[in-house]
Protein backbone atom coordinates (compact mmCIF):
# COMPACT_ATOMS: atom_id res chain seq x y z
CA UNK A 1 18.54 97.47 -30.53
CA UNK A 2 17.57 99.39 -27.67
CA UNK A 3 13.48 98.95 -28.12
CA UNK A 4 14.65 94.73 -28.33
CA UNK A 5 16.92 95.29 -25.27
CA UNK A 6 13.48 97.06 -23.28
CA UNK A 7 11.09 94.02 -24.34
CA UNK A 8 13.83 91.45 -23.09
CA UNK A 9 13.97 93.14 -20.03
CA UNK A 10 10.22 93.34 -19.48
CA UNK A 11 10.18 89.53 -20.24
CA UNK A 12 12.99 88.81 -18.20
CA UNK A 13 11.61 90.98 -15.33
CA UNK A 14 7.69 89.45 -15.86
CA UNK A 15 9.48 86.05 -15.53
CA UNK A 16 11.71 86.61 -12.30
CA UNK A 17 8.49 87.88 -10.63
CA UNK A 18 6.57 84.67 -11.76
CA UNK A 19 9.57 82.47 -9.87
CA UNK A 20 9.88 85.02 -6.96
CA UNK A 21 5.64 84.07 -6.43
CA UNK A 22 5.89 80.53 -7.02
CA UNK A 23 9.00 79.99 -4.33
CA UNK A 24 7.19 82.06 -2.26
CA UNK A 25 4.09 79.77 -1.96
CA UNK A 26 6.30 76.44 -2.63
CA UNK A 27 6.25 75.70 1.02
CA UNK A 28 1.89 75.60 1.27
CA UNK A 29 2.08 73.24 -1.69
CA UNK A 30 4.83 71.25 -0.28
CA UNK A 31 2.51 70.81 3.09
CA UNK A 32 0.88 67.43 2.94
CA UNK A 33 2.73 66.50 -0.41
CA UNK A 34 3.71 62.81 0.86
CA UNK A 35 1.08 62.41 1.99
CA UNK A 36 -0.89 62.96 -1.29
CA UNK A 37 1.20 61.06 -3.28
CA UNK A 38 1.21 57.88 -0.78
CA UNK A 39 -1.23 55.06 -1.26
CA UNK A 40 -2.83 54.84 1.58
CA UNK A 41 -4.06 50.86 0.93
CA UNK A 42 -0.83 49.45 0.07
CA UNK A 43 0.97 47.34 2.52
CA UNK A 44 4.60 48.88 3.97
CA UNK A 45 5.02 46.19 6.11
CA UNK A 46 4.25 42.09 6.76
CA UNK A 47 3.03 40.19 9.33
CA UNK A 48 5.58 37.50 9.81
CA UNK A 49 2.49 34.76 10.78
CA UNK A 50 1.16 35.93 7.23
CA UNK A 51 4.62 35.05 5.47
CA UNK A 52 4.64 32.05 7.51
CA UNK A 53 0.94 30.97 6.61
CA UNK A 54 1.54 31.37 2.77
CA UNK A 55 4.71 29.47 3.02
CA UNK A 56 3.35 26.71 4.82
CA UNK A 57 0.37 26.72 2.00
CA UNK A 58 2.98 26.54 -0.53
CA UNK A 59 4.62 23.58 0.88
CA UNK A 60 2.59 21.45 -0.55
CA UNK A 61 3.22 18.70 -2.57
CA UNK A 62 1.52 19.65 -6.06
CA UNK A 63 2.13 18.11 -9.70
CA UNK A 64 5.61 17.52 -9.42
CA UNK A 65 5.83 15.10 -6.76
CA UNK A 66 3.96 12.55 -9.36
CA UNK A 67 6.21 13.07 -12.25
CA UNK A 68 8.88 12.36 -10.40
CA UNK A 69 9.19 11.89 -6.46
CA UNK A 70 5.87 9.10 -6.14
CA UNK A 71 6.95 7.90 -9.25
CA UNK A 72 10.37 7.22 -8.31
CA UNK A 73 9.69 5.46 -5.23
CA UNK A 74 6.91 3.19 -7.01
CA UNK A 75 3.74 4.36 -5.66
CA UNK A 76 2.23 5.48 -8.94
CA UNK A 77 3.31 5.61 -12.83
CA UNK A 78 1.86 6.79 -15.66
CA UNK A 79 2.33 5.18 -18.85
CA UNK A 80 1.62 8.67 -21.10
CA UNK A 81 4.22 10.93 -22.63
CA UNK A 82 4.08 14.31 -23.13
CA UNK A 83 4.09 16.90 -19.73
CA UNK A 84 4.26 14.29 -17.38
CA UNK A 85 7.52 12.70 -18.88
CA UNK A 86 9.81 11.89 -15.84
CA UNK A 87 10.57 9.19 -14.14
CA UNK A 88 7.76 6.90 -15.76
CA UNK A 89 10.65 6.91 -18.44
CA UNK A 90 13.51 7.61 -16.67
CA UNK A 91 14.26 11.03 -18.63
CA UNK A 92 15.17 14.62 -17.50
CA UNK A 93 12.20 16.47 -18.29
CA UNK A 94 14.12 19.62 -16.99
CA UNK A 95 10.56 21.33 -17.33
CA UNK A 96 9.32 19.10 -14.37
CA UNK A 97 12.82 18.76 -12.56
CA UNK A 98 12.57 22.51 -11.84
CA UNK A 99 9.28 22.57 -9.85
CA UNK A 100 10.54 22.03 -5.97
CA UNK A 101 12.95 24.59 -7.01
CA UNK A 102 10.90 27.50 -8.05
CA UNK A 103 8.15 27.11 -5.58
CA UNK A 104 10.88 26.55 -2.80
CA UNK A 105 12.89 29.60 -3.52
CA UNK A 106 10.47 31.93 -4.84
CA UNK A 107 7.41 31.01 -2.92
CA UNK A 108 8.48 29.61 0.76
CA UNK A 109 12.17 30.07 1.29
CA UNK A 110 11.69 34.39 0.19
CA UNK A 111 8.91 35.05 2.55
CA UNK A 112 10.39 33.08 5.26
CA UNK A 113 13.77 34.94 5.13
CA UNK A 114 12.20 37.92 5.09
CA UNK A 115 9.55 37.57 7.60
CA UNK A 116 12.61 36.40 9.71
CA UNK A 117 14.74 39.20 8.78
CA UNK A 118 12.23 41.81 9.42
CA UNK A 119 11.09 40.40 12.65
CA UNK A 120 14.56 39.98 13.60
CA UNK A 121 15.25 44.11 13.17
CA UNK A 122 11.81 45.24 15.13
CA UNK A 123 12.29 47.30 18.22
CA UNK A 124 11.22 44.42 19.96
CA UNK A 125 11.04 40.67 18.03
CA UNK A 126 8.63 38.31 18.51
CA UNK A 127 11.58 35.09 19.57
CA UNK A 128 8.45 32.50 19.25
CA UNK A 129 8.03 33.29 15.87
CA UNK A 130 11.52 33.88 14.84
CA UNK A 131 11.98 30.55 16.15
CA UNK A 132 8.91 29.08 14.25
CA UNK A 133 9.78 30.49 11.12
CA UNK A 134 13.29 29.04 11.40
CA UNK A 135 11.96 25.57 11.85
CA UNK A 136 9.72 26.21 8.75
CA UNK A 137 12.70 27.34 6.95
CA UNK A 138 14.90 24.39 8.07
CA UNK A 139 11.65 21.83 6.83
CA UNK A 140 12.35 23.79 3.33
CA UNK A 141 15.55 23.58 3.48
CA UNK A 142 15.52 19.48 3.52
CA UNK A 143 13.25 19.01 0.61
CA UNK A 144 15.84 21.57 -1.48
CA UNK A 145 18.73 19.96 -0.63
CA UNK A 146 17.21 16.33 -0.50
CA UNK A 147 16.29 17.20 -4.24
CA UNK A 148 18.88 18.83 -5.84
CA UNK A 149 21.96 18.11 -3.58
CA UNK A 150 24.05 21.46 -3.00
CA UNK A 151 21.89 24.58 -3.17
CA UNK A 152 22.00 27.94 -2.04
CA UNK A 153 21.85 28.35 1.58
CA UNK A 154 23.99 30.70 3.11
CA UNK A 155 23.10 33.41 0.55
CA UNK A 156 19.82 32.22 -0.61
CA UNK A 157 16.43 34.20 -1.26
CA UNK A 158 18.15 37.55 -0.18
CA UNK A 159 18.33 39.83 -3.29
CA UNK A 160 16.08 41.66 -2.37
CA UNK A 161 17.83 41.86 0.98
CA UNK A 162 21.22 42.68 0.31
CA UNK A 163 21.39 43.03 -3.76
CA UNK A 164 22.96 39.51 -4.20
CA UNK A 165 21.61 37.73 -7.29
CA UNK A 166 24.20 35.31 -7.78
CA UNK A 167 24.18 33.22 -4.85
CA UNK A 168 27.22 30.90 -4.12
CA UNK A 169 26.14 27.02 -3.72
CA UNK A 170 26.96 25.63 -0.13
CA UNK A 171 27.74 21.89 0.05
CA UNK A 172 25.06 19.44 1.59
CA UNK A 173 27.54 18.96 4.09
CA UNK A 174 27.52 21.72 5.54
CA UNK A 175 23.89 22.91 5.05
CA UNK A 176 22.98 19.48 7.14
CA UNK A 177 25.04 20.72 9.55
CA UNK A 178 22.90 24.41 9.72
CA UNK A 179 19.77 22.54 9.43
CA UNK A 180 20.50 20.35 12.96
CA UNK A 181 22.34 23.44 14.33
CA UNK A 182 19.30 25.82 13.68
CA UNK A 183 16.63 23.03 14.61
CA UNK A 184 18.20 22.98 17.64
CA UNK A 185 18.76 26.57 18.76
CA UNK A 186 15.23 27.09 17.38
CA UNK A 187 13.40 25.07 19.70
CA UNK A 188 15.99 25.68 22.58
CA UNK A 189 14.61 29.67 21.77
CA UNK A 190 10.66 28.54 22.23
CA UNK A 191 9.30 29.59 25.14
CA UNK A 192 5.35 28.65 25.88
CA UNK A 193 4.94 31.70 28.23
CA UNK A 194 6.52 33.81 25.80
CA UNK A 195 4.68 36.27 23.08
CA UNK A 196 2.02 33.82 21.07
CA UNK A 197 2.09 33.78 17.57
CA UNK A 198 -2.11 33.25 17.45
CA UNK A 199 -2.85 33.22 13.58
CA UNK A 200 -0.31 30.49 12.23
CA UNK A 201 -2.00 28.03 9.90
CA UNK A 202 -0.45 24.61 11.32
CA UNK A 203 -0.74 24.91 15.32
CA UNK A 204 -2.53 28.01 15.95
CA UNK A 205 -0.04 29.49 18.02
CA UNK A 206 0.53 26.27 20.85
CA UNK A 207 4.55 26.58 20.89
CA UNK A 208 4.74 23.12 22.44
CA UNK A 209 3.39 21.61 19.42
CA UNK A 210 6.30 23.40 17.18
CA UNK A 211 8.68 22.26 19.92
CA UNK A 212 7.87 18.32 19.12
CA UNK A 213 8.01 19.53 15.16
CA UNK A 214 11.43 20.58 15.81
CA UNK A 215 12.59 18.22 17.58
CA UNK A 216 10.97 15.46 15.05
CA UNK A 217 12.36 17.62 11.97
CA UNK A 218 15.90 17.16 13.89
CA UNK A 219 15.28 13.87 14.43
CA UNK A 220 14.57 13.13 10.03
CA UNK A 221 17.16 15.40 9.62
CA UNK A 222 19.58 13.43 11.73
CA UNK A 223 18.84 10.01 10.22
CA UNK A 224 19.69 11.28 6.75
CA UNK A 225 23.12 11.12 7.66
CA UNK A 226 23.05 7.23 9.44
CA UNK A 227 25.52 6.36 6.54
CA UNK A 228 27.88 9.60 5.82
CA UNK A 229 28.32 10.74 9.78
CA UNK A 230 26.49 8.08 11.86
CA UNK A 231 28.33 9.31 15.23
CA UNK A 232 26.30 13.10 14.19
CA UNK A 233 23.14 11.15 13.23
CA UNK A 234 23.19 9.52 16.56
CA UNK A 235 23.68 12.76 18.50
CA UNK A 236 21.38 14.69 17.01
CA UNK A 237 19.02 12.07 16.92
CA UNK A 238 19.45 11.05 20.82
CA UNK A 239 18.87 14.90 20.92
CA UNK A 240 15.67 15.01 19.60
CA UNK A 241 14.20 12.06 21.35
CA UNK A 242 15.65 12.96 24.44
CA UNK A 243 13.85 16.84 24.15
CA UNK A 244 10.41 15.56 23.10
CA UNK A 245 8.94 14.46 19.34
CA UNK A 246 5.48 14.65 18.39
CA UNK A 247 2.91 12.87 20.97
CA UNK A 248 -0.21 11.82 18.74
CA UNK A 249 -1.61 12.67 15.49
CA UNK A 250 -2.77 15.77 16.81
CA UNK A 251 1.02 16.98 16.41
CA UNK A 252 0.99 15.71 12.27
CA UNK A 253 1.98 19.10 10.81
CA UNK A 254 -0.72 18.99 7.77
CA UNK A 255 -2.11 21.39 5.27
CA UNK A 256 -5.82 21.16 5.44
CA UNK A 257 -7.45 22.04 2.24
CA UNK A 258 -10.40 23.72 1.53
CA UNK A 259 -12.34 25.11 -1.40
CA UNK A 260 -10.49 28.54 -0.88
CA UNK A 261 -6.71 26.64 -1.23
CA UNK A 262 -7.33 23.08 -2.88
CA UNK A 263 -4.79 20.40 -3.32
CA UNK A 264 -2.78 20.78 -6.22
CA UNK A 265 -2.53 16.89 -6.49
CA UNK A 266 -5.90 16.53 -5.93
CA UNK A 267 -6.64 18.75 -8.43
CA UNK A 268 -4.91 17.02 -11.50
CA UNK A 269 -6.15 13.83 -10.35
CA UNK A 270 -9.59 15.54 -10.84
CA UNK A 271 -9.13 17.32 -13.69
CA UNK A 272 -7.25 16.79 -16.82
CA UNK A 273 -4.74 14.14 -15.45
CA UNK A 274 -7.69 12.13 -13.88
CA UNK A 275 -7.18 8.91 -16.45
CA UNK A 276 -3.54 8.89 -16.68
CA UNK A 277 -2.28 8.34 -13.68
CA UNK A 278 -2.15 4.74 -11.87
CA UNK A 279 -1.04 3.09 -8.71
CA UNK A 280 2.10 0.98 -9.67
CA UNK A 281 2.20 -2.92 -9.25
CA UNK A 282 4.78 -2.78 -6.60
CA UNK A 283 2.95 -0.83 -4.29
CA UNK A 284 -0.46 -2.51 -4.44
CA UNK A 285 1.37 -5.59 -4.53
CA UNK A 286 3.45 -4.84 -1.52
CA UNK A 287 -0.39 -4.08 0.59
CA UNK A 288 -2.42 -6.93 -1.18
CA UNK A 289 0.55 -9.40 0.29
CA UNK A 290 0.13 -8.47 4.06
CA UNK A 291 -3.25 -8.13 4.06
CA UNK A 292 -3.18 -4.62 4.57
CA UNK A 293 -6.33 -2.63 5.78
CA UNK A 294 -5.11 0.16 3.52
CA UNK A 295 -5.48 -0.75 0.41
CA UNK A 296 -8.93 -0.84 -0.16
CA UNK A 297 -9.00 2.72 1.24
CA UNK A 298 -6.69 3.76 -0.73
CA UNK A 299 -7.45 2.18 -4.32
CA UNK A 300 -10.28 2.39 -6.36
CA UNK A 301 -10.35 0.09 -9.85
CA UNK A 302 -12.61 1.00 -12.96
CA UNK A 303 -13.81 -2.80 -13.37
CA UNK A 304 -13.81 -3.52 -17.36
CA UNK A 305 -13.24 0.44 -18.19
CA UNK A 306 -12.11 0.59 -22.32
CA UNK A 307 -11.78 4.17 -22.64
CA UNK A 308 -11.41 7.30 -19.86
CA UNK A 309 -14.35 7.94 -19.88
CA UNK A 310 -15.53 4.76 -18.60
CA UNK A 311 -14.23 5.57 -15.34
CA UNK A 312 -17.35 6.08 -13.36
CA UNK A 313 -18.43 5.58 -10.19
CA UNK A 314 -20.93 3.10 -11.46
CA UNK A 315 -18.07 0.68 -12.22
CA UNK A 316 -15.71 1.33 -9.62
CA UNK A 317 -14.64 -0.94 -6.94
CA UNK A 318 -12.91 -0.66 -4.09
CA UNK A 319 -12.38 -4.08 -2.81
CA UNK A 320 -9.38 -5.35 -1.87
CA UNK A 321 -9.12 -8.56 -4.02
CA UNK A 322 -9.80 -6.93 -7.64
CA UNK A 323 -7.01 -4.26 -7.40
CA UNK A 324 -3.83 -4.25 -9.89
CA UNK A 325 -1.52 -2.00 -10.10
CA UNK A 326 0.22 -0.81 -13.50
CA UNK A 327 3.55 -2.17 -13.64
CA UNK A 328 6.42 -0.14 -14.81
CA UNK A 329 8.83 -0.35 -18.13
CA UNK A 330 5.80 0.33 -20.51
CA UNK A 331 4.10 3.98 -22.49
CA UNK A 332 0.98 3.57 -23.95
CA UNK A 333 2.09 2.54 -27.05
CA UNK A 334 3.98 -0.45 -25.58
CA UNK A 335 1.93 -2.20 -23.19
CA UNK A 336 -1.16 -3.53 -24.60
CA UNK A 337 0.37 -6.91 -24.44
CA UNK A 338 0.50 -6.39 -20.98
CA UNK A 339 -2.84 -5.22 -20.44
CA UNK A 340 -3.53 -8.72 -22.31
CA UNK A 341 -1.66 -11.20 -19.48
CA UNK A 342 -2.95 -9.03 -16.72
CA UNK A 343 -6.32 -10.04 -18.48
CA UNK A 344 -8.05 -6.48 -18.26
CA UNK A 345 -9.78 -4.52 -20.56
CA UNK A 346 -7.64 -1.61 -21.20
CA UNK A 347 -5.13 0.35 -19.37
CA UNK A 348 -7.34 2.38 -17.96
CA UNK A 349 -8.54 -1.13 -15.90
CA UNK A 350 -5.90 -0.64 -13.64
CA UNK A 351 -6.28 0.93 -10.50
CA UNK A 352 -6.15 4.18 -9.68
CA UNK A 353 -5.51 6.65 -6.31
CA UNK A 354 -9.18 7.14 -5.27
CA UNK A 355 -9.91 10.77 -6.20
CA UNK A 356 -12.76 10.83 -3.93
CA UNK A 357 -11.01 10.07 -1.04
CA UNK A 358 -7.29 10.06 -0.91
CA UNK A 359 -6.88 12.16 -4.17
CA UNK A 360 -10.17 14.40 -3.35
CA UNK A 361 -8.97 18.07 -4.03
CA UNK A 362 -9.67 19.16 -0.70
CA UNK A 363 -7.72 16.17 1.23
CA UNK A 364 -4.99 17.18 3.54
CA UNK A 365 -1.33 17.36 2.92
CA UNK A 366 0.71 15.22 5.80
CA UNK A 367 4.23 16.84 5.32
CA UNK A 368 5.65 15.41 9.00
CA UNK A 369 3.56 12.80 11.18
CA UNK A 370 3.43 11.18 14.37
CA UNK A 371 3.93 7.63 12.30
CA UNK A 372 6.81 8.66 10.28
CA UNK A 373 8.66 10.11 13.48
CA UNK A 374 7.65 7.00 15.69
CA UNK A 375 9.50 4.92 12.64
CA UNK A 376 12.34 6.60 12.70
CA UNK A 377 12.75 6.50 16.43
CA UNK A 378 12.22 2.79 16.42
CA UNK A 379 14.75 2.67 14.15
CA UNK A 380 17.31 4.84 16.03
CA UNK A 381 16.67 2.17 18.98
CA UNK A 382 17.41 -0.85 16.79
CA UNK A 383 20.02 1.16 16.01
CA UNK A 384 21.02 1.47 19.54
CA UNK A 385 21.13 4.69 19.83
CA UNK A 386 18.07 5.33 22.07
CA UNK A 387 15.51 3.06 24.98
CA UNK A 388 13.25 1.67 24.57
CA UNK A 389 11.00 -1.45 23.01
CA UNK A 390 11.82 -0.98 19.12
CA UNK A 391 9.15 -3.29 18.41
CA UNK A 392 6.66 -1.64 20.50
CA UNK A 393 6.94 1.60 18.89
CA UNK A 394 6.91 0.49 15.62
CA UNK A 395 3.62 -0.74 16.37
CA UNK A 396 2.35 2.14 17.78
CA UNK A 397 3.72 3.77 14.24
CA UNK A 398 1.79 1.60 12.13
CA UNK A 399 -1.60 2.30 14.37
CA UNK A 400 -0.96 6.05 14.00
CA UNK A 401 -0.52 5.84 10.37
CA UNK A 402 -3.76 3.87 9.72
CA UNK A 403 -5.70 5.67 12.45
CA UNK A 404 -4.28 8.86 10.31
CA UNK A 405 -6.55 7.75 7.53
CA UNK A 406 -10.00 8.75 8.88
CA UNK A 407 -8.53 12.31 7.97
CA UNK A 408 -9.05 11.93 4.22
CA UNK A 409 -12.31 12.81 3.08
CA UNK A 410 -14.67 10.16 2.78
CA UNK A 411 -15.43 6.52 4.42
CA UNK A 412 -11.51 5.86 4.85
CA UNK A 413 -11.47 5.54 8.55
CA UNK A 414 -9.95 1.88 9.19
CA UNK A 415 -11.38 -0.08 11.81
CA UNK A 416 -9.13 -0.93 14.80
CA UNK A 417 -9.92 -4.43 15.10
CA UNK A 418 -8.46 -4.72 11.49
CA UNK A 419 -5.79 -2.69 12.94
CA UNK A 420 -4.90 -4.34 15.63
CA UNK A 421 -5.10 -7.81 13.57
CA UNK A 422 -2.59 -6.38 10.85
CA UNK A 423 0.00 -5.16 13.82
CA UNK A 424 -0.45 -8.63 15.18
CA UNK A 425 0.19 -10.21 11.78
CA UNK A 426 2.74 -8.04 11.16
CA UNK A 427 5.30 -7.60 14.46
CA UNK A 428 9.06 -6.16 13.81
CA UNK A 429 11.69 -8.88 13.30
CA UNK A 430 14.70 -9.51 15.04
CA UNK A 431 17.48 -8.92 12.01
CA UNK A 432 14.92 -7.36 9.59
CA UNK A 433 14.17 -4.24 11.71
CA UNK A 434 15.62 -1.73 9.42
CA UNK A 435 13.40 -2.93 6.20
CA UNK A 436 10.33 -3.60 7.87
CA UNK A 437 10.29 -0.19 9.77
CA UNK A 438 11.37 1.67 6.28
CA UNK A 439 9.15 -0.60 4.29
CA UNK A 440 6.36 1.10 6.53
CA UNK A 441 7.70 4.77 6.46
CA UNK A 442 7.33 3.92 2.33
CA UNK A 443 3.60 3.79 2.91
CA UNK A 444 3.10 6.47 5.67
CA UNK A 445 4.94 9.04 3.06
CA UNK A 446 2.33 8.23 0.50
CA UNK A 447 1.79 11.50 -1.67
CA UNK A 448 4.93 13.35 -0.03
CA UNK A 449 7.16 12.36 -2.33
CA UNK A 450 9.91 14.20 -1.42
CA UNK A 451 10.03 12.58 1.92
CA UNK A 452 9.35 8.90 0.78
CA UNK A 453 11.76 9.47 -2.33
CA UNK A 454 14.50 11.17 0.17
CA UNK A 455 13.82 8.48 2.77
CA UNK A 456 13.97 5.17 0.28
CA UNK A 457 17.63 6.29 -0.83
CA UNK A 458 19.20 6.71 2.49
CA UNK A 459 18.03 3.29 3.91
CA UNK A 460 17.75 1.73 0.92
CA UNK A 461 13.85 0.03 1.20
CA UNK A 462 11.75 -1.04 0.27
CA UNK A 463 13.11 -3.63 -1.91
CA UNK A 464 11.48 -2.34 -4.56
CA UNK A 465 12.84 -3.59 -9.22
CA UNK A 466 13.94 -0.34 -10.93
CA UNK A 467 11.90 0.78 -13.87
CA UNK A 468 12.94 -1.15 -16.81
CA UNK A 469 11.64 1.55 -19.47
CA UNK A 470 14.46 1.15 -22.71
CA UNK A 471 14.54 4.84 -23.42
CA UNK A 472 16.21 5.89 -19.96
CA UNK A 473 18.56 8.98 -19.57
CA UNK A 474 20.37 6.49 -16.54
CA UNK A 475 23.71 6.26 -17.32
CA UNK A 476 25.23 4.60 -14.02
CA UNK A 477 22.16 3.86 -11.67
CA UNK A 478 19.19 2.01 -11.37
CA UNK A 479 17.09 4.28 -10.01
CA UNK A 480 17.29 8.45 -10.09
CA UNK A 481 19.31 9.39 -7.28
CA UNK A 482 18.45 13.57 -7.90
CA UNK A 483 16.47 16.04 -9.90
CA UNK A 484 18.28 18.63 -12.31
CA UNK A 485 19.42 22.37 -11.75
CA UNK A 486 16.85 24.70 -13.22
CA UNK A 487 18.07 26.14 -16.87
CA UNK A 488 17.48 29.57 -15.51
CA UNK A 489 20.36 28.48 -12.59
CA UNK A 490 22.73 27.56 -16.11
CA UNK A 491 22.11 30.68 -17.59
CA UNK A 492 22.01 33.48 -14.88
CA UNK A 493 24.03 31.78 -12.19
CA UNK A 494 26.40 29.47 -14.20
CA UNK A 495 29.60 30.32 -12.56
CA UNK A 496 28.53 28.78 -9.24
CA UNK A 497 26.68 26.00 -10.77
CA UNK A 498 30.15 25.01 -12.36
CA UNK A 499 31.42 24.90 -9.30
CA UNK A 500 29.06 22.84 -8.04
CA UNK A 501 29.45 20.40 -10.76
CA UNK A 502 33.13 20.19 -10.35
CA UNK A 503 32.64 18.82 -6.78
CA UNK A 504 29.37 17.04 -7.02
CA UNK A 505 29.11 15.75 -10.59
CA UNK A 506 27.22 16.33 -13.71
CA UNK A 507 24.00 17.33 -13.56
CA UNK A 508 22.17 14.79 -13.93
CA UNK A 509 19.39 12.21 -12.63
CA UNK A 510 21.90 9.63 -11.35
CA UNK A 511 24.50 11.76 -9.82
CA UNK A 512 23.89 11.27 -5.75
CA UNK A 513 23.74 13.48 -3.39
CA UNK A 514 26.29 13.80 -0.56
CA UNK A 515 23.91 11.75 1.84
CA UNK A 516 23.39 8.73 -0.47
CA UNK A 517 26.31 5.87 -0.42
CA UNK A 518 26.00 2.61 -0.94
C-alpha cells in the first residue's frame, strides 16, 4: 500500500507542477488571442447607403408582377398552366401569391430597418440618410400592404433586432396613417446642406431629389385613401403638392439595369417564359382606339408564327395596325376556336411585350414617375383639393410618360409631333376627369404591377371586363381584390394571422383590403 501511495504521489505531484507551468505562461498565450481567432475580412458593420442600394435593387418588379399584378389589371395574360397559374385563371397559386412577401420582408424591409436602426445608434447619425432610408421603407411599405392588406409593421423585420419572431399584424388603417406620418417627418428631416449620402443607387446623394420622392410617395399614399378618409387624403395630399413633387423625368425614381443586375422580368420574357406570355386584348385595344403613339413601341407581333419557335425577328412586326392582343377567359387547351375568329395562325400570333425593347433584360424599372405623380395631382385638383389647370397638367403627364419611353432600350423614343397630336386628340373632359386621368396612370404603370393593380382598385378605371375563365377560385368579386398570406405566415405565425382574419376576412383573392370600397 505504501509503495502505491509513493507512485500516486509522484503522479499527483508531476501533474500539479505541469498546471503550476501552464497557468504560469497562460497570460503570453492569452496575448493576441482575439485577435487570432478574428477574421480579419469579415464585415462587423454596414454601410447604411449599401443596405439602401441592395434594397432599392430588390424592389424590382420580377416574375410575380405577371402572374398576378399585370395580369390582373389586363395588360398581359398568359393562356398556359402550370407555374404561372394566377390570375390568367383566377386561382390562388399560393406559390406565386407569396413572392412580394418574401422579397419585401426578407430582402428590402430587413436591411432597411437595420441600416436605419444602426445608423440611428452611431455616435453621430447621418439624419439625410436616416431620412432616405425611411422614405425607402415607407415605398415598401405600400406595395406590402397594397398586396396583402394588414401586415406586420410595427414589429416587422426585427428578429434579429429584438428576438421577436412572431410579429403582431397592424391594421391598414393604421399603417397608412405611419406611412403619411413618416413621409412627412422624413422629408421635413432632409436637409441639402446637411451630411451627403454620395453612393445611393437612385439620386446619387442630391437630397432635393428624395425631397420631391417624398413628397410624391405622400402624395400616392394620400390618394389611396380618396374613398375611406377623403378629408386625410386631401390633407396629406395638399401637403405634398404644397412642399414640392417631382419636377421632370429626371426625378423618376428607376432601377437601371445592367448586365451585372438584369431585370428579372426581362429575363423570363427572354428566357424560358419568352412564348407564353401575351399582351391582353383590352390593353392593345384600349391604345389601337386613340391612336396612341405607344403602341407600336411597345408591341411586337410574330406575323403567321405556328409554333414558339417561329417567333423571330424575321417575322416580327411592329406596326401599329397588325397588333392583337390575347383576350382573356381561355388556357391553351380552350382557345383554338378563338385563335380561329381572330383569324391567326396560332396563339403564339398574338402579340407580345417587345423583349427587345420594353421587355429587354437590361430595361429600367420605373417604380415612381414624374407622369404618374402629375396624374394624380391633376386629379387632386379636379378633385378640388389643389390650383391649378387640371387639364393642363394632365397633359403635361401624358408628354412625360411618352417622352419617358426613349429610356427603354432600343428605337422607342416617340416623336413629339406625334405627341403633341395625341394630347391634342386626347384633352381631359369636363365630367370624365377621374377616368381619363386613371385610364392614363393604367398605362404609365405598365410593368409595375403593384402600382397599376393598387391604383385600378381605388379609383376604379379603367373600365376594363373581368376575366371570364370558368375554373375561378372568385367567390364574391369580379376581379382579385388581394394576394394570399404566405403558408409559412399559417404555420409559424398562425395566432396573429387568425387575428387578422377575424377582422379582415378569409384569406383569400377577393377579400378587399381596408382601402378598397365600392
Amino acid at each position: 500500500m505504501t509503495n502505491i501511495n509513493t507512485k500516486s504521489m509522484k503522479i499527483s505531484n508531476s501533474y500539479i507542477l505541469l498546471l503550476l507551468l501552464a497557468l504560469s505562461i497562460f497570460p503570453s498565450c492569452d496575448k493576441g488571442f482575439d485577435e487570432l481567432n478574428t477574421n480579419p475580412v469579415r464585415l462587423t458593420s454596414i454601410d447604411g447607403t449599401f443596405q439602401l442600394n441592395f434594397a432599392i435593387i430588390q424592389s424590382a418588379p420580377d416574375y410575380g408582377n405577371l402572374t398576378y399584378e399585370t395580369t390582373i389589371v389586363r395588360q398581359m395574360i398568359t393562356p398556359f398552366t402550370g407555374v404561372g397559374t394566377g390570375a390568367n385563371l383566377n386561382q390562388d397559386n399560393r406559390a406565386a401569391t407569396q413572392n412580394n412577401w418574401q422579397s419585401g420582408y426578407r430582402s428590402v424591409l430587413k436591411n432597411l430597418i437595420d441600416a436605419i436602426a444602426n445608423e440611428e445608434m452611431a455616435e453621430t447619425p447621418n439624419t439625410n440618410l436616416v431620412s432616405i432610408l425611411k422614405i425607402w421603407k415607407n415605398h415598401a411599405f405600400i406595395v406590402m400592404t397594397d398586396t396583402y392588406g394588414d401586415i406586420p409593421y410595427s414589429e416587422a423585420s426585427s428578429a434579429f433586432l429584438n428576438g421577436n419572431a412572431f410579429p403582431v399584424y397592424d391594421t391598414q388603417e393604421s399603417i397608412y396613417n405611419g406611412i403619411l406620418d413618416e413621409l412627412a417627418s422624413a422629408v421635413a428631416a432632409l436637409n441639402p446642406t446637411g451630411a451627403s449620402v454620395e453612393q445611393d443607387a437612385m439620386y446619387s446623394g442630391d437630397i432635393e431629389q428624395w425631397q420631391r420622392l417624398g413628397n410624391s410617395l405622400m402624395l400616392r399614399a394620400a390618394m389611396r385613401l380618396v374613398k375611406v378618409n377623403p378629408s386625410k387624403a386631401q390633407e396629406f395630399a395638399a401637403k405634398a403638392i404644397a412642399e414640392g413633387l417631382m419636377q421632370s423625368n429626371d426625378d423618376n425614381a428607376v432601377i437601371r439595369h445592367n448586365a451585372d443586375f438584369r431585370n428579372p422580368v426581362g429575363t423570363n420574357l427572354n428566357g424560358g417564359q419568352a412564348p407564353f406570355y401575351y399582351l391582353d386584348a383590352e390593353f392593345v385595344d384600349y391604345l389601337s382606339e386613340r391612336n396612341d403613339p405607344r403602341l407600336p413601341v411597345i408591341a411586337v407581333r410574330y406575323v403567321g408564327a405556328t409554333t414558339e419557335g417561329d417567333q423571330t425577328e424575321a417575322i416580327a412586326d411592329r406596326t401599329a395596325g397588325v397588333q392583337i392582343g390575347m383576350p382573356q377567359g381561355f388556357d391553351n387547351s380552350s382557345i383554338p376556336a378563338q385563335i380561329e375568329a381572330d383569324g391567326l395562325a396560332s396563339l403564339y400570333d398574338y402579340s407580345q411585350l417587345d423583349r427587345t425593347r420594353l421587355g429587354n433584360p437590361e430595361a429600367p424599372s420605373f417604380l415612381v414617375t414624374y407622369a404618374q405623380t402629375l396624374l394624380l395631382e391633376a386629379e387632386a385638383i379636379s378633385r378640388g383639393w389643389a390650383t391649378g389647370d387640371a387639364a393642363a397638367v394632365y397633359a403635361s403627364a401624358i408628354e412625360a410618360n411618352m417622352q419617358q419611353f426613349s429610356s427603354w432600350p432600343g428605337d422607342t423614343e416617340i416623336a413629339q409631333s406625334d405627341i403633341d397630336a395625341y394630347i391634342q386628340a386626347n384633352p381631359l373632359e369636363a365630367g370624365a376627369e377621374i377616368e381619363q386621368i386613371n385610364g392614363q396612370y393604367w398605362i404609365a404603370s405598365l410593368l409595375n404591377g403593384p402600382e397599376a393593380w393598387a391604383n385600378f382598385r381605388r379609383s376604379g378605371f379603367p373600365d376594363i371586363a373581368p376575366n371570364p375563365y370558368p375554373g375561378t377560385d372568385l367567390k364574391t368579386e369580379d376581379f382579385i381584390r388581394r394576394l394570399t398570406y404566405p403558408d409559412s405566415e399559417l404555420t409559424v405565425n398562425r395566432a396573429n394571422v387568425d387575428a387578422v382574419l377575424s377582422r379582415q376576412g378569409p384569406d383569400a383573392l377577393d377579400t378587399r383590403v381596408w382601402w378598397d370600397i365600392n
